[in-house]
N, C-alpha and C. Protein backbone atom coordinates (compact mmCIF):
# COMPACT_ATOMS: atom_id res chain seq x y z
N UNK A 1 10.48 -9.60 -43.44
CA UNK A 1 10.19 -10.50 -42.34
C UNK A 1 10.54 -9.82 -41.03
N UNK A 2 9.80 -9.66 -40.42
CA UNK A 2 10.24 -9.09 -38.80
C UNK A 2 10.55 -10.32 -37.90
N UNK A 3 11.39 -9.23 -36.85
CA UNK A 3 12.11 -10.34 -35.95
C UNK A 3 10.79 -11.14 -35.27
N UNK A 4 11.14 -12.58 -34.49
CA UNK A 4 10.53 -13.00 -33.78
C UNK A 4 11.32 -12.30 -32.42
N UNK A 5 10.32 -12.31 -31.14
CA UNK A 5 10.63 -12.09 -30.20
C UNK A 5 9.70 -12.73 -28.99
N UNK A 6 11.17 -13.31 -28.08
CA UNK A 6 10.43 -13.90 -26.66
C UNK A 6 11.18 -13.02 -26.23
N UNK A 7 10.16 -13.26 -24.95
CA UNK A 7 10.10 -12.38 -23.49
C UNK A 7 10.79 -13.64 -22.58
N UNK A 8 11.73 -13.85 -21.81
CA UNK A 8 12.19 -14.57 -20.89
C UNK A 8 12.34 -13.68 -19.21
N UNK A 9 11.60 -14.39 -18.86
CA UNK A 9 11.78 -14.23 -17.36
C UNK A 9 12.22 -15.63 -16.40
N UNK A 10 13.42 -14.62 -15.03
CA UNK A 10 14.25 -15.08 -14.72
C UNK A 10 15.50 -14.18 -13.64
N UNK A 11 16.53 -14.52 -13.36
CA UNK A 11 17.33 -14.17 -12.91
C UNK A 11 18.71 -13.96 -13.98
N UNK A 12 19.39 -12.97 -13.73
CA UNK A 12 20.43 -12.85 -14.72
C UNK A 12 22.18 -14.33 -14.79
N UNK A 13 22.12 -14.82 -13.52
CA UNK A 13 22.89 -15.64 -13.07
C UNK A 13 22.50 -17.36 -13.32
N UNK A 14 21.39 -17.18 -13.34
CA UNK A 14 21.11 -18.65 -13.67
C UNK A 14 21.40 -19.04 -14.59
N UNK A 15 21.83 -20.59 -14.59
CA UNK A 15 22.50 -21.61 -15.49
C UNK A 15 21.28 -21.54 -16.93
N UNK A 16 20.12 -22.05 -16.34
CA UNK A 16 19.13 -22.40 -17.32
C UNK A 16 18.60 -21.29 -17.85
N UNK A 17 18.63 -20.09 -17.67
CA UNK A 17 18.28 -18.93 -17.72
C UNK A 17 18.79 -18.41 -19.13
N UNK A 18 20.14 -18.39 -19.01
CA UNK A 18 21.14 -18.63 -19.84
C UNK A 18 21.30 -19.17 -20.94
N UNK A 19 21.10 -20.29 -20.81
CA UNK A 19 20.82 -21.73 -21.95
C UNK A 19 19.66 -20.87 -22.64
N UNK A 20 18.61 -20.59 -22.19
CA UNK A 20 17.35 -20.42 -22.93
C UNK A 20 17.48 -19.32 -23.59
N UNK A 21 18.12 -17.96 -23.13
CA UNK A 21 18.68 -17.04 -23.82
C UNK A 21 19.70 -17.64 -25.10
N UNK A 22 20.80 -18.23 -24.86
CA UNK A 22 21.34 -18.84 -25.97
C UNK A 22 20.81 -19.40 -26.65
N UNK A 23 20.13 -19.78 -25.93
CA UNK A 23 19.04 -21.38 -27.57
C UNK A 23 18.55 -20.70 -28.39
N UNK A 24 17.51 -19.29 -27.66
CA UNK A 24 16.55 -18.24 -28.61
C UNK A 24 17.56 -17.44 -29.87
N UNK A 25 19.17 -17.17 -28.75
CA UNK A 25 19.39 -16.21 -29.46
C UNK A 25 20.66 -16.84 -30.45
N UNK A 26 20.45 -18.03 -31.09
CA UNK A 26 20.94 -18.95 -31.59
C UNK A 26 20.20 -19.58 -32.96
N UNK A 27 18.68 -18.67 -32.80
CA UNK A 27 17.27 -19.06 -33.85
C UNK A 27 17.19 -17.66 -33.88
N UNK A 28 18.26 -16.60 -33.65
CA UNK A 28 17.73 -15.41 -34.51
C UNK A 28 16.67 -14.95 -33.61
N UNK A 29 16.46 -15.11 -32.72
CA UNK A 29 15.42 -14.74 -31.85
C UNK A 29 15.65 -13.31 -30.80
N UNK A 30 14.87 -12.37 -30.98
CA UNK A 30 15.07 -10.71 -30.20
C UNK A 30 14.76 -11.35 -28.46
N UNK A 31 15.37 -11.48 -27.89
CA UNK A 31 15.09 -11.38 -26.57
C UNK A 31 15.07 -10.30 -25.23
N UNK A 32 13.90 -10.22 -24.56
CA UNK A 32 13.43 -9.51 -24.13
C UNK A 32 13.65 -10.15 -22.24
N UNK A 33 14.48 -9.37 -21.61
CA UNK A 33 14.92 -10.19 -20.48
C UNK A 33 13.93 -9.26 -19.40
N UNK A 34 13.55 -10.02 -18.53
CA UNK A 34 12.91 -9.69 -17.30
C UNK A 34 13.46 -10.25 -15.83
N UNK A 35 14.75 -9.61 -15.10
CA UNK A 35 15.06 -9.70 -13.87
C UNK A 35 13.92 -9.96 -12.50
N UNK A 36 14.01 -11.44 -12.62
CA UNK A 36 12.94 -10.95 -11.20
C UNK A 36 13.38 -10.26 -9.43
N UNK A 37 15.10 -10.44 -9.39
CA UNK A 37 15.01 -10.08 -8.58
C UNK A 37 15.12 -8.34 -8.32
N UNK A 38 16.01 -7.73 -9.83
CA UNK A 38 15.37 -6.28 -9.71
C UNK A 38 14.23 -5.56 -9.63
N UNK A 39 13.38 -6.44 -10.60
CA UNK A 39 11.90 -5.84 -11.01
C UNK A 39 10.61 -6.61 -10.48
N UNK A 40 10.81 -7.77 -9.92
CA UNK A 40 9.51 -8.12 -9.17
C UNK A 40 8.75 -8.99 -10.51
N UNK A 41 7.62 -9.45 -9.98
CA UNK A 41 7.01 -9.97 -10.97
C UNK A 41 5.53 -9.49 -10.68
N UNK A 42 4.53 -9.33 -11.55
CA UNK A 42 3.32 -8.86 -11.29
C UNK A 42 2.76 -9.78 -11.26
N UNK A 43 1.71 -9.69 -10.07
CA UNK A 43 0.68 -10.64 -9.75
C UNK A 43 -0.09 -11.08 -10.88
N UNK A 44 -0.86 -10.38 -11.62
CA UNK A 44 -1.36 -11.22 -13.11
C UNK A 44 -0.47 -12.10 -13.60
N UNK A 45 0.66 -12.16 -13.49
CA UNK A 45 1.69 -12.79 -14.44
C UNK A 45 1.72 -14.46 -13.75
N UNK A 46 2.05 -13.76 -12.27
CA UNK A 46 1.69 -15.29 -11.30
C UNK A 46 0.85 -16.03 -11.38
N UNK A 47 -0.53 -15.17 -11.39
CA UNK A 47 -1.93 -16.15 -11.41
C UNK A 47 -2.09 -16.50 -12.73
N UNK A 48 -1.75 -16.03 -13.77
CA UNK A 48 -1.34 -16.48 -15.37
C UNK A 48 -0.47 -17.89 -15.10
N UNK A 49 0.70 -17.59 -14.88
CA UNK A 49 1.47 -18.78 -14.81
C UNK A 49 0.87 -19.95 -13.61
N UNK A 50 -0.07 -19.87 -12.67
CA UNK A 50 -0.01 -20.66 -11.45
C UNK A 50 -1.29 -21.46 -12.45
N UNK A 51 -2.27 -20.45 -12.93
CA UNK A 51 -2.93 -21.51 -13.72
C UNK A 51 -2.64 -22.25 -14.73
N UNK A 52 -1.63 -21.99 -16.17
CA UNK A 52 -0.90 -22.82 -16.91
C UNK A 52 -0.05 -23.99 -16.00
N UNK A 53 0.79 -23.63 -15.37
CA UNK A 53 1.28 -24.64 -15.21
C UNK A 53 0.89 -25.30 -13.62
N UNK A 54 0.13 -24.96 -12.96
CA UNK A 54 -0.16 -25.71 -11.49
C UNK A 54 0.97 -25.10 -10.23
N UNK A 55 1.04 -24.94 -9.08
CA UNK A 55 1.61 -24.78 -8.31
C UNK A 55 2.88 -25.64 -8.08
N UNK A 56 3.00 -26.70 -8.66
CA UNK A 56 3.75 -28.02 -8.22
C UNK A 56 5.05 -27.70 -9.38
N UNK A 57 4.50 -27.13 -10.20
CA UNK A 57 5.74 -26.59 -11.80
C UNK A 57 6.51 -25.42 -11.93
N UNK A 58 5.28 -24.31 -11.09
CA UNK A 58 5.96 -23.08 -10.68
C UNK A 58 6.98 -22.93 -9.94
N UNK A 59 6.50 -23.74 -8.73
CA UNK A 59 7.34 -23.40 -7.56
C UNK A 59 8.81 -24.72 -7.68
N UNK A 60 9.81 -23.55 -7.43
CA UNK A 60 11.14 -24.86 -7.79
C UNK A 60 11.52 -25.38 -6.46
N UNK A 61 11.05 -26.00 -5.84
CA UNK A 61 11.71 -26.97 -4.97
C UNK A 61 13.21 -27.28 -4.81
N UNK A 62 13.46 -27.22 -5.78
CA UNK A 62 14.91 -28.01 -5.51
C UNK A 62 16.24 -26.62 -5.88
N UNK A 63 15.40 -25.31 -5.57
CA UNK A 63 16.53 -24.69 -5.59
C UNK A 63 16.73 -23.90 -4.13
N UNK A 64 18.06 -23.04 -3.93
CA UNK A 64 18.42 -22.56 -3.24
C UNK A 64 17.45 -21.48 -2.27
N UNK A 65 16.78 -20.98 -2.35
CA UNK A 65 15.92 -20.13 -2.09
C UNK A 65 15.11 -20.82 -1.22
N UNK A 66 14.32 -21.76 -2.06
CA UNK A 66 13.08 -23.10 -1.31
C UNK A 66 14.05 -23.67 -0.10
N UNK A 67 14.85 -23.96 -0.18
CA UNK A 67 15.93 -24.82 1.09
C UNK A 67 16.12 -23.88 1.80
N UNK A 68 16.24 -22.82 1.71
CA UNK A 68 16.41 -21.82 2.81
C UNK A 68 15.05 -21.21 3.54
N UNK A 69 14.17 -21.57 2.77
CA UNK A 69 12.68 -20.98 3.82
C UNK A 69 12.55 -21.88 5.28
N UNK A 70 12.15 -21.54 5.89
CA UNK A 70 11.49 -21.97 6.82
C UNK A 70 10.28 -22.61 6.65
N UNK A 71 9.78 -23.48 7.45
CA UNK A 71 8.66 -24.52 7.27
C UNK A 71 6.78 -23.59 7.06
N UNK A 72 7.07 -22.36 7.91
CA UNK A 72 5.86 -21.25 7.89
C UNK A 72 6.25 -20.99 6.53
N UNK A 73 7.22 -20.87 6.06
CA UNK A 73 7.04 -19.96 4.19
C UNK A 73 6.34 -21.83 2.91
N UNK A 74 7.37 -22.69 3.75
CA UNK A 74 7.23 -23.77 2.13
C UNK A 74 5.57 -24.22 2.60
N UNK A 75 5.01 -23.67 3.99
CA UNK A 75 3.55 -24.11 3.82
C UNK A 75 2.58 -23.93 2.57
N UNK A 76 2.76 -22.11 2.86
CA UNK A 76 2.26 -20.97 1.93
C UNK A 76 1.70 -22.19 0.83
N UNK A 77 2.92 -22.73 0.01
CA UNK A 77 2.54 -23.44 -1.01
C UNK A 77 1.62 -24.14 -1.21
N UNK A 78 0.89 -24.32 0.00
CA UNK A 78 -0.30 -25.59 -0.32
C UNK A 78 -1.33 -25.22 -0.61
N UNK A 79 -1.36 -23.63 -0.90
CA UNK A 79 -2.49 -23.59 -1.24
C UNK A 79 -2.23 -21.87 -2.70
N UNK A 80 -3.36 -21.88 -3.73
CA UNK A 80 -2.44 -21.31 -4.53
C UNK A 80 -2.66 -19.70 -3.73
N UNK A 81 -3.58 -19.66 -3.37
CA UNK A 81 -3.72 -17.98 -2.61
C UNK A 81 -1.84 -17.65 -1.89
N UNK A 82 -1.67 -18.79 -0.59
CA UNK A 82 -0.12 -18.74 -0.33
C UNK A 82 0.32 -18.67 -1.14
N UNK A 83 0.61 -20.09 -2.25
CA UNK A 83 1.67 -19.80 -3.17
C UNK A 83 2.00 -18.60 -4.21
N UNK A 84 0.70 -17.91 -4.56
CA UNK A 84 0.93 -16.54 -4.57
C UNK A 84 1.39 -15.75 -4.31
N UNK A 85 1.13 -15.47 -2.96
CA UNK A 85 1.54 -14.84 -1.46
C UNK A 85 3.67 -14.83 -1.73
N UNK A 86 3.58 -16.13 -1.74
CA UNK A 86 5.58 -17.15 -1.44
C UNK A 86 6.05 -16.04 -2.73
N UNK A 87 5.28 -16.12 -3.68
CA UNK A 87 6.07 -15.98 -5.37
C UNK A 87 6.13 -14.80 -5.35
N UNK A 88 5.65 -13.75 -4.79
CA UNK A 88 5.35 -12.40 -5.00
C UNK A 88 6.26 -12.29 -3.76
N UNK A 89 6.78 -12.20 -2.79
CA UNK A 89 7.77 -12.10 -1.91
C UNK A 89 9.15 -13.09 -2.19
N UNK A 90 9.37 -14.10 -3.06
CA UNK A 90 9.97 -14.47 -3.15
C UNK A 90 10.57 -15.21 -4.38
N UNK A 91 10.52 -14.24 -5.68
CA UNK A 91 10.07 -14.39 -7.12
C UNK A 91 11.55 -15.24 -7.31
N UNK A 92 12.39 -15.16 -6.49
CA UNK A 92 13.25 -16.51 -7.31
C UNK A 92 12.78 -17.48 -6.72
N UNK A 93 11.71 -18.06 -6.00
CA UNK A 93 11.19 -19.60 -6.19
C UNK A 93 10.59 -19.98 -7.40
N UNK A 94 9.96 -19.04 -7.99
CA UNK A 94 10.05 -19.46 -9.47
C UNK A 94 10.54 -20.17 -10.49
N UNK A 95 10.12 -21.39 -10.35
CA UNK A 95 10.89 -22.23 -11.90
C UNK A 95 11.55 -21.46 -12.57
N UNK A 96 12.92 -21.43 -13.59
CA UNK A 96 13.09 -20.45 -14.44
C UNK A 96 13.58 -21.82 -15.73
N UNK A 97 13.83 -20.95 -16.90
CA UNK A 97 12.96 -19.66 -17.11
C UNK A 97 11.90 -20.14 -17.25
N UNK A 98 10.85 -18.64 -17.21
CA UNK A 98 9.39 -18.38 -17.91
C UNK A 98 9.55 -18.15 -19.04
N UNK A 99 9.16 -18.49 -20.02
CA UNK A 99 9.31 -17.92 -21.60
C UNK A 99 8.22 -17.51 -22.09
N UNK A 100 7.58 -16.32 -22.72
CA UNK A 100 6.68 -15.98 -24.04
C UNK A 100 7.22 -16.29 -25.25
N UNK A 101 7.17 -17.54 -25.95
CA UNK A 101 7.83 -17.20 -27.33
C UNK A 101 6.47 -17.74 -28.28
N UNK A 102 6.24 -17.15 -29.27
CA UNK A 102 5.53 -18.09 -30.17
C UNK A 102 3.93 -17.51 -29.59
N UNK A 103 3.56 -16.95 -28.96
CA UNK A 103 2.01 -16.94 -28.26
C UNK A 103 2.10 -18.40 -27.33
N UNK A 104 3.14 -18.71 -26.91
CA UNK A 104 2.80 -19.61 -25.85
C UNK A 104 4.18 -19.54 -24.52
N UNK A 105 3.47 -19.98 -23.35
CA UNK A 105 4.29 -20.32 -22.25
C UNK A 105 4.98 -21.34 -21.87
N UNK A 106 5.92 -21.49 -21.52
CA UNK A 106 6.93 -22.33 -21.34
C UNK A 106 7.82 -21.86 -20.01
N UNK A 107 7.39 -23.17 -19.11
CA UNK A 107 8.77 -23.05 -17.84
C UNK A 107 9.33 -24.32 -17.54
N UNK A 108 10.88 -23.65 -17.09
CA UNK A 108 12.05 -24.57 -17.34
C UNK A 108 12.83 -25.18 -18.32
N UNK A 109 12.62 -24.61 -19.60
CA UNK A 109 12.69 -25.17 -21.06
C UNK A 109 13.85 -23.98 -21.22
N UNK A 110 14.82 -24.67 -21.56
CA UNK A 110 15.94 -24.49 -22.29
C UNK A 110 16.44 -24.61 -23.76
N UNK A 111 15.56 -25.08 -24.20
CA UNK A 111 16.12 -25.65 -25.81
C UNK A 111 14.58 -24.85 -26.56
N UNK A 112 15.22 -24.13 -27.44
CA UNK A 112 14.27 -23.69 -28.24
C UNK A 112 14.51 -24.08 -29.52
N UNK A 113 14.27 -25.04 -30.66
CA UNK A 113 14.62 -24.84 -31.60
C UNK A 113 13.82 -24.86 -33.09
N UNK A 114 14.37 -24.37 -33.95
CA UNK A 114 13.65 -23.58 -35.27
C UNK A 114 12.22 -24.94 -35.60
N UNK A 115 11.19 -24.09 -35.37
CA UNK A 115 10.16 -24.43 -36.03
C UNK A 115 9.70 -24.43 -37.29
């Protein structure tokens, strides 16, 4: 039987980030971590995720980052070309985590458990 493995993207400090790493790696699960603020996130990955989950799911509002923009950056968002634009200059507005597990996507999900 080979390992299962998700890909989690995220920040190394985050609470939920964390959780989701533990949950996976709690089901025996190989995890595969992706820093967004060392490594950036690639634009396919954005317009991947902006179409699964909508602009309104991606973008986290209610964290630290979003409260600190200025009213010219939280515009960006209204439209997905900006919100593009915001996520790619500013990849911790990003919901976290992003997860690959299973052939499917998942953001903000913390609890993974055995299928």
């Amino acid at each position: 039987m080979h390992a299962m493995i998700a890909k989690v993207y995220g920040i190394p400090n985050c609470g939920s980030v964390k959780k989701a790493i533990a949950s996976l790696k709690a089901q025996e699960v190989d995890v595969v971590f992706h820093d967004f603020k060392k490594h950036g996130v690639d634009p396919q990955l954005i317009d991947e995720w902006l179409s699964t989950f909508g602009v309104d799911k991606v973008i986290n509002r209610k964290g630290t980052t979003w409260r600190n923009l200025d009213e010219h950056y939280k515009a960006k968002a209204d439209s997905p070309e900006g919100a593009k634009a915001l996520l790619l200059e500013f990849p911790t507005v990003i919901k976290r985590p992003v997860v690959e597990y299973k052939g499917e996507l998942s953001i903000g999900q913390t609890e993974f458990g055995a299928q």
